[in-house]
C-alpha atoms as a PDB file:
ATOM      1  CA  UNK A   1      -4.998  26.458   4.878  1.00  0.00           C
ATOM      2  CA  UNK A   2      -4.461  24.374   1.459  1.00  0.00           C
ATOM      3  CA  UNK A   3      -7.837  25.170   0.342  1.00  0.00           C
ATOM      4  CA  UNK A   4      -8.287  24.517  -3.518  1.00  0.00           C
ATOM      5  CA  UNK A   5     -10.351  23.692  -5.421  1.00  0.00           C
ATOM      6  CA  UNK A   6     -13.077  25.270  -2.798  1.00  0.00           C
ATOM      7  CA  UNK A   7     -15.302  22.315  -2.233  1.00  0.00           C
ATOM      8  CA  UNK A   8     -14.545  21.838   1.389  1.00  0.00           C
ATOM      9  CA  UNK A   9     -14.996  25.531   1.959  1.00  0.00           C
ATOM     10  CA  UNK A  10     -18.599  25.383   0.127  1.00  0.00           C
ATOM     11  CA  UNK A  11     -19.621  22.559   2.161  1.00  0.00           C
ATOM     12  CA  UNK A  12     -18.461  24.258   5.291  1.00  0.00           C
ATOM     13  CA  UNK A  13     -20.495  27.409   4.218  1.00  0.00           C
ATOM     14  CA  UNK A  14     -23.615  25.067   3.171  1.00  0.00           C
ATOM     15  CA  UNK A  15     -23.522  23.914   7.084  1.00  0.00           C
ATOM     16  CA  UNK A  16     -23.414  27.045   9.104  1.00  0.00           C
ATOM     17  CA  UNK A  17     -22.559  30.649   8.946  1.00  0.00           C
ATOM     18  CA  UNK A  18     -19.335  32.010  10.241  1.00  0.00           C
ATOM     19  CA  UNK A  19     -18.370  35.275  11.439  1.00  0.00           C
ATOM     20  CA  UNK A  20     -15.398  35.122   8.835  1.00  0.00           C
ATOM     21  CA  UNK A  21     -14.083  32.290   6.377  1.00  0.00           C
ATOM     22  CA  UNK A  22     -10.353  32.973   5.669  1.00  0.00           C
ATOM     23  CA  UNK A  23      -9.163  30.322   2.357  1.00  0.00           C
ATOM     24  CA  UNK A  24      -5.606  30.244   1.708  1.00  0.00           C
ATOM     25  CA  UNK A  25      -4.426  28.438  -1.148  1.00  0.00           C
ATOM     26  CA  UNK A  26      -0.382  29.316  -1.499  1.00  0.00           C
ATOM     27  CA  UNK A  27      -0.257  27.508  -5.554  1.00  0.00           C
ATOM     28  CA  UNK A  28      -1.093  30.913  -7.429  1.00  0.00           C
ATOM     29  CA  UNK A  29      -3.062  28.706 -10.418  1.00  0.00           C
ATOM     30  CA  UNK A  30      -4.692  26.253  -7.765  1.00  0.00           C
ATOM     31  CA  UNK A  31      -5.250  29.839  -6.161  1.00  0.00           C
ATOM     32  CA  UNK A  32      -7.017  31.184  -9.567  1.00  0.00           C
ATOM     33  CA  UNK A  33      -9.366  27.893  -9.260  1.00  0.00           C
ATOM     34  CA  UNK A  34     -10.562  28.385  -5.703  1.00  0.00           C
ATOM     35  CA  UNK A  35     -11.493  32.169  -6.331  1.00  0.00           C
ATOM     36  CA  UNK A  36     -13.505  30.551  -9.184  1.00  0.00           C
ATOM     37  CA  UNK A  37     -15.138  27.929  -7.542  1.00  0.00           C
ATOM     38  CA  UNK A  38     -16.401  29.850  -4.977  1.00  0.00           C
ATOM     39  CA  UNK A  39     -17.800  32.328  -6.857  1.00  0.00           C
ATOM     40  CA  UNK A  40     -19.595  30.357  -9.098  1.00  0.00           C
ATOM     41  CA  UNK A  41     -21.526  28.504  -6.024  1.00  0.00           C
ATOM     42  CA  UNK A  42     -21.544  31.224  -3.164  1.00  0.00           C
ATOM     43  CA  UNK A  43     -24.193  33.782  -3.248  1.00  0.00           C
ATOM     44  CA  UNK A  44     -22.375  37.785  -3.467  1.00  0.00           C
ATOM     45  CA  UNK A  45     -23.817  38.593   0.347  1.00  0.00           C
ATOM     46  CA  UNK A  46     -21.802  35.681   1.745  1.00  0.00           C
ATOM     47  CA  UNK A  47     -19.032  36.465  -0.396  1.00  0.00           C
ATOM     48  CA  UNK A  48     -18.044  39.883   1.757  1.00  0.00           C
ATOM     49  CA  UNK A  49     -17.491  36.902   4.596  1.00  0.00           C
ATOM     50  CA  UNK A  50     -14.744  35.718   2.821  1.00  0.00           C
ATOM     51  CA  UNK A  51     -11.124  36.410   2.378  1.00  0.00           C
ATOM     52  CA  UNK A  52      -9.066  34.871  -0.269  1.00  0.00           C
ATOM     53  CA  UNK A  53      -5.041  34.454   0.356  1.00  0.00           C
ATOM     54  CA  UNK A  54      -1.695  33.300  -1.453  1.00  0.00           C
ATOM     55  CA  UNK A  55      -0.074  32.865   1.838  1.00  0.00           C
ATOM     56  CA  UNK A  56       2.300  29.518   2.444  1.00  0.00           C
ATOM     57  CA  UNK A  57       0.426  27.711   5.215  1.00  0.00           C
ATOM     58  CA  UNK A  58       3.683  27.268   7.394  1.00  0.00           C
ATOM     59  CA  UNK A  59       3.775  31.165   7.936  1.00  0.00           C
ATOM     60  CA  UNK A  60       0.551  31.521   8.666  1.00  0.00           C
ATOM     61  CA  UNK A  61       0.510  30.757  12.959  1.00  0.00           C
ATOM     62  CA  UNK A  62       3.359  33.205  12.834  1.00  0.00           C
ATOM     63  CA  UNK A  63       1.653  35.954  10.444  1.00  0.00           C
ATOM     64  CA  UNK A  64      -2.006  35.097  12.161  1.00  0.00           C
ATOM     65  CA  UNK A  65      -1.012  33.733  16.356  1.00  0.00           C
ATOM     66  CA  UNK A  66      -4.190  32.519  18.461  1.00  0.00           C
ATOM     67  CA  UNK A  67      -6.374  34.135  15.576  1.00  0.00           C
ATOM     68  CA  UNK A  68      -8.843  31.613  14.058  1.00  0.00           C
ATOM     69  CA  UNK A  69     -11.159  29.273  16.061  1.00  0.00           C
ATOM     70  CA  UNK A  70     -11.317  26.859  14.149  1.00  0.00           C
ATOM     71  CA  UNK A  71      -8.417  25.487  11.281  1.00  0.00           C
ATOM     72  CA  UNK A  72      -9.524  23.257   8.736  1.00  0.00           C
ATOM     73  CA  UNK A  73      -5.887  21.806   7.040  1.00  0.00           C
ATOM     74  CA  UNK A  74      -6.663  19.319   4.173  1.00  0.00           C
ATOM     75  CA  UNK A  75      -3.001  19.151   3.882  1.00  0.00           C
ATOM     76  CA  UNK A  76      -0.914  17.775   0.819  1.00  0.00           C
ATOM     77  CA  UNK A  77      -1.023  14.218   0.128  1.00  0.00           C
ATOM     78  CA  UNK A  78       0.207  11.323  -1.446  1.00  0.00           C
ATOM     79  CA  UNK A  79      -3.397  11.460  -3.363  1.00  0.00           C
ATOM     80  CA  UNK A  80      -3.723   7.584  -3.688  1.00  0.00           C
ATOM     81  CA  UNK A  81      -6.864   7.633  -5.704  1.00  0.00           C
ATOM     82  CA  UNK A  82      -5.099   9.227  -8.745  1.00  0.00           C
ATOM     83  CA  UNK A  83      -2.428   6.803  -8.922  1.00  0.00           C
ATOM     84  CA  UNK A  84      -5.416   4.778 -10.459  1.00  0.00           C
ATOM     85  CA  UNK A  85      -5.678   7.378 -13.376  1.00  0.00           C
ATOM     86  CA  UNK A  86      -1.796   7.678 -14.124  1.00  0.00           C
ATOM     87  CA  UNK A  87       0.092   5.711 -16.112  1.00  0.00           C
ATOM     88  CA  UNK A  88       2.690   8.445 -16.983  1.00  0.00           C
ATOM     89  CA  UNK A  89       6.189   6.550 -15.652  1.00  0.00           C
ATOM     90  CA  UNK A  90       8.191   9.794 -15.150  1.00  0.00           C
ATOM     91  CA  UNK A  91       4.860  11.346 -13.290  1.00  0.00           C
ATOM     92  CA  UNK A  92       5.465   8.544 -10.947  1.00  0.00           C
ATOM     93  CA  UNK A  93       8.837   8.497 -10.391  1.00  0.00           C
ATOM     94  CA  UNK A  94       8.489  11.967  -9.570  1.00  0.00           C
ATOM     95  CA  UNK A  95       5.718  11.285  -7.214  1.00  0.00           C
ATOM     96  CA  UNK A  96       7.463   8.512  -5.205  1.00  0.00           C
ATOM     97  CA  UNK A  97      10.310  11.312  -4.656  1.00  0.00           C
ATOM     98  CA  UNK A  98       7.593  14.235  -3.534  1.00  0.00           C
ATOM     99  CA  UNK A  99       6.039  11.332  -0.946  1.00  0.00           C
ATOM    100  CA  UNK A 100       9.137  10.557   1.166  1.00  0.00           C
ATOM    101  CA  UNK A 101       8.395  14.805   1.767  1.00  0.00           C
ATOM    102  CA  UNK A 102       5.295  15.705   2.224  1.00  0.00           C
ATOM    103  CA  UNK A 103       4.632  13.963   6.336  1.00  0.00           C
ATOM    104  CA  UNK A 104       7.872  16.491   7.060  1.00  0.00           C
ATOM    105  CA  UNK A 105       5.670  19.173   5.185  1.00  0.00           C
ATOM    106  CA  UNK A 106       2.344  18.222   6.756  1.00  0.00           C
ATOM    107  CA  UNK A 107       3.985  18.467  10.645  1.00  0.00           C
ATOM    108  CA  UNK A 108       5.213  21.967   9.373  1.00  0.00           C
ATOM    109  CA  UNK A 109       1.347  23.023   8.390  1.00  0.00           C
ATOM    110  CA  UNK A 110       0.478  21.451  11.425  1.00  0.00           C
ATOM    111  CA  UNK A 111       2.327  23.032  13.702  1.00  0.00           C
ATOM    112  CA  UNK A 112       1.470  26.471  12.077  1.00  0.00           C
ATOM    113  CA  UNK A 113      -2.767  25.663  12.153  1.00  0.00           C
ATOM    114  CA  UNK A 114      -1.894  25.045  16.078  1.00  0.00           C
ATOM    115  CA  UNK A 115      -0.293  28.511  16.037  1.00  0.00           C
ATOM    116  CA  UNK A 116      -2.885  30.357  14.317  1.00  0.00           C
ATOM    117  CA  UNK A 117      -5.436  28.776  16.633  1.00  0.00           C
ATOM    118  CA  UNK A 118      -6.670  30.868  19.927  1.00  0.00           C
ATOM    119  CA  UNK A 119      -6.826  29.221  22.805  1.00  0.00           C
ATOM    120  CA  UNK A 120      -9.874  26.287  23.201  1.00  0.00           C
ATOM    121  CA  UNK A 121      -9.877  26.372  18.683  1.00  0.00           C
ATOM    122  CA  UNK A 122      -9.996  23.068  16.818  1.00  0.00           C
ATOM    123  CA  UNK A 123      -7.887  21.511  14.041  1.00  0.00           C
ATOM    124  CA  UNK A 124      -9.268  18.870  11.357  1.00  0.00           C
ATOM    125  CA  UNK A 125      -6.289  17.581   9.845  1.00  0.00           C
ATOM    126  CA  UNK A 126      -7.559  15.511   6.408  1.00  0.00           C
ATOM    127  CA  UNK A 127      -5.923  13.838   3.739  1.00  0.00           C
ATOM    128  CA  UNK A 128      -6.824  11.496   0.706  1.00  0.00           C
ATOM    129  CA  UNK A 129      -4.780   8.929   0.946  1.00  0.00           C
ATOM    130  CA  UNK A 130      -3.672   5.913   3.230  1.00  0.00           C
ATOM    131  CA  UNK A 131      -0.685   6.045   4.046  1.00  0.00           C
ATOM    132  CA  UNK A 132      -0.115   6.021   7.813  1.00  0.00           C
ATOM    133  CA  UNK A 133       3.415   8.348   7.478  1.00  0.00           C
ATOM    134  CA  UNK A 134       0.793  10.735   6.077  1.00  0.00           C
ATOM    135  CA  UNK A 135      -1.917  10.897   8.675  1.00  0.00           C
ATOM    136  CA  UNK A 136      -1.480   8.927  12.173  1.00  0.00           C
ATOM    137  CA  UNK A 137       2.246   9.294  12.204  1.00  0.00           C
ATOM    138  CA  UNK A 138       2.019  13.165  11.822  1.00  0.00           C
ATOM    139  CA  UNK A 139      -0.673  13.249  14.237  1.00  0.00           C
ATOM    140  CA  UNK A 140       1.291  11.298  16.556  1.00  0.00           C
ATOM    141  CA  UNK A 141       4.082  13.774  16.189  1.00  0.00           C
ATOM    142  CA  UNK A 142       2.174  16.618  17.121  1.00  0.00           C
ATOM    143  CA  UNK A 143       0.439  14.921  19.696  1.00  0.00           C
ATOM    144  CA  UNK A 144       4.101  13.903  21.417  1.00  0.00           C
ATOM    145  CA  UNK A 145       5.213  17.064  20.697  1.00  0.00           C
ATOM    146  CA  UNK A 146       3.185  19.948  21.846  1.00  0.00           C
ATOM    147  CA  UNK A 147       2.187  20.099  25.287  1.00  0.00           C
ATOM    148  CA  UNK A 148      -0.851  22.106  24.295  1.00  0.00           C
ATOM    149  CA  UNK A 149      -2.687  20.110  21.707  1.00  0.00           C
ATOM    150  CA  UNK A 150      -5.196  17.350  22.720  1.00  0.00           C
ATOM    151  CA  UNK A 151      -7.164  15.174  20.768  1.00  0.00           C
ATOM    152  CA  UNK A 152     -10.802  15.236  20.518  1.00  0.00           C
ATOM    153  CA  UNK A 153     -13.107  12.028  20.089  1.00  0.00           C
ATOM    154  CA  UNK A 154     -14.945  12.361  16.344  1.00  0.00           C
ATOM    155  CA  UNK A 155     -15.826   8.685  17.125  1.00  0.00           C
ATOM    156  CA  UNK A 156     -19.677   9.482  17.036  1.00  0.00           C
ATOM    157  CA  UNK A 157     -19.032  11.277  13.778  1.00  0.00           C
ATOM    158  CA  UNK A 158     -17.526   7.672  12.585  1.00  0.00           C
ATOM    159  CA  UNK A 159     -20.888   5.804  13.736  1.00  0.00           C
ATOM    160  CA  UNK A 160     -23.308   8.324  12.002  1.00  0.00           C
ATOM    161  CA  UNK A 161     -21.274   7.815   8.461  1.00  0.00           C
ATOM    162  CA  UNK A 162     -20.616   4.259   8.924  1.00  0.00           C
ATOM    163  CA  UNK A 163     -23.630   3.285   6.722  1.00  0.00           C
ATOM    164  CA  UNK A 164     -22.599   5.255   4.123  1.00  0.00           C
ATOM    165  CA  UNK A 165     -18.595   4.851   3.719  1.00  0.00           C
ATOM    166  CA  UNK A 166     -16.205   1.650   4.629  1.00  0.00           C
ATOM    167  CA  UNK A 167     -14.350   2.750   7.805  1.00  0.00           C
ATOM    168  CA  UNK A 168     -10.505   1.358   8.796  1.00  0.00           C
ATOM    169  CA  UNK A 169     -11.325  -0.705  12.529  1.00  0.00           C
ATOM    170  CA  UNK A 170      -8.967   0.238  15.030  1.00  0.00           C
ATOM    171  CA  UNK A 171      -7.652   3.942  14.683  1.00  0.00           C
ATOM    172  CA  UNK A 172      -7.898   6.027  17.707  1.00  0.00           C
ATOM    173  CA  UNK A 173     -10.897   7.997  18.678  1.00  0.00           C
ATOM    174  CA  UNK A 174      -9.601  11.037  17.598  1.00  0.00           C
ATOM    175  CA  UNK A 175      -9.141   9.146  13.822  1.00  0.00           C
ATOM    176  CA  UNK A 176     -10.858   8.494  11.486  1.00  0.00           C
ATOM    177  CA  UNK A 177     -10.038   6.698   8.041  1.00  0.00           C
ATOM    178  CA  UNK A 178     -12.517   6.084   4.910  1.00  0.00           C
ATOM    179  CA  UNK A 179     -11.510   3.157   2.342  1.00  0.00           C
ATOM    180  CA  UNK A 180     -12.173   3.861  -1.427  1.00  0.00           C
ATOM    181  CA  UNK A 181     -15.479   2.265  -2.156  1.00  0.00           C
ATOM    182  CA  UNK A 182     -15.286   0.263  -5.475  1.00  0.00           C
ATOM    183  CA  UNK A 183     -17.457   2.079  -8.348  1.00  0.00           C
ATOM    184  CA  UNK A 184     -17.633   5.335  -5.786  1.00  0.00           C
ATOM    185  CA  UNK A 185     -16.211   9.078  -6.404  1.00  0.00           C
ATOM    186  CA  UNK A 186     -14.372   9.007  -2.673  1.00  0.00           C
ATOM    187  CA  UNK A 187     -11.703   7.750  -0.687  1.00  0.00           C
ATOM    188  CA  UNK A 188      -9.372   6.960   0.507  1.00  0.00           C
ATOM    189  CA  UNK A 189     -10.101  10.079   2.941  1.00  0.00           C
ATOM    190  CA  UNK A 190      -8.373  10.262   6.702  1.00  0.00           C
ATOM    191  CA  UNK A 191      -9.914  12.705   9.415  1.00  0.00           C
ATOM    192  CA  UNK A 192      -8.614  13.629  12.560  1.00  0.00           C
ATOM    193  CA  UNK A 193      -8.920  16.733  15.471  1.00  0.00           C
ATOM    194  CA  UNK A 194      -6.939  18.312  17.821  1.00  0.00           C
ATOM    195  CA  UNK A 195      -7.581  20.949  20.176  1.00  0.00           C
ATOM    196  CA  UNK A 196      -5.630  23.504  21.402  1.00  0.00           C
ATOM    197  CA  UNK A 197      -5.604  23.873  25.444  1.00  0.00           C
END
């Protein structure tokens, strides 16, 4: 649903072959950047399994109902690892303001992935950044909030990368949150799923 810069969408096309890929990126130059990256990386035949969009991910459950089976939403974040290359003052004043926002925006996306899934689809929700407003909290929300959404236990997933990232102890089993490794390129990175009944 918030799919620039493409990597995610690579990755996902690296690990299996769907029937369709649909990337929506609503940010017309972010947009311009994911059109890019993908073509630059994925071959022309795979290409004609792919459809580009400019749509704003809260509209899309109501433009698309019960049409994907599977949502990934690697929703707008706080993006704590780049407060570590900033040291523009106004850039983080403005920041701090966009923050107390985005868990209201992320609940909105949310609630539209849910909508555009068909019955028995998936959701990975993912962010990039720690902050529990951003990524328990909302999935909280949803989870108190619609009867129809269930999580689903990634907590094998969490055992088969725990030699390679630092995992948070204690988040549910449907949860799962990487730390920012010291002299590595990732993290702080949050996972979760949710299926639709």
């Amino acid at each position: 649903m918030c799919a620039a810069p493409g990597g995610k969408s690579i990755a996902m096309l690296q690990c299996a072959r769907p029937g369709h890929l649909h990337c929506n990126e609503y940010d017309s130059l972010r947009s311009k950047w994911l059109k890019q990256t993908l073509e630059s990386f994925i071959p022309e035949p795979l290409m004609n399994l792919i459809t580009l969009s400019e749509l704003d991910g809260r509209q899309i459950g109501d433009l698309h109902p019960e049409l994907y089976n599977k949502v990934l939403l690697d929703a707008p974040c706080s993006n704590d690892r780049s407060w570590l290359f900033s040291s523009d003052i106004q850039q983080a004043t403005l920041r701090l303001i966009q923050r107390k926002e985005l868990s209201a925006l992320q609940v909105q996306l949310l609630r539209s992935a849910i909508k555009a899934l068909c019955p028995g689809g998936s959701v990975v929700f993912s962010t990039c950044t720690l902050s529990k407003a951003e990524n328990s909290d909302v999935i909280s929300h949803i989870l108190n909030s619609c009867s129809n959404v269930l999580p689903v236990d990634i907590s094998e997933l969490a055992n088969v990368v725990s030699d390679e990232f630092s995992l948070v102890a204690g988040v549910q089993p449907h949860e799962l949150l990487v730390l920012p490794a010291k002299g590595k390129a990732w993290g702080p990175m949050y996972v979760a799923k949710l299926k639709k009944t």
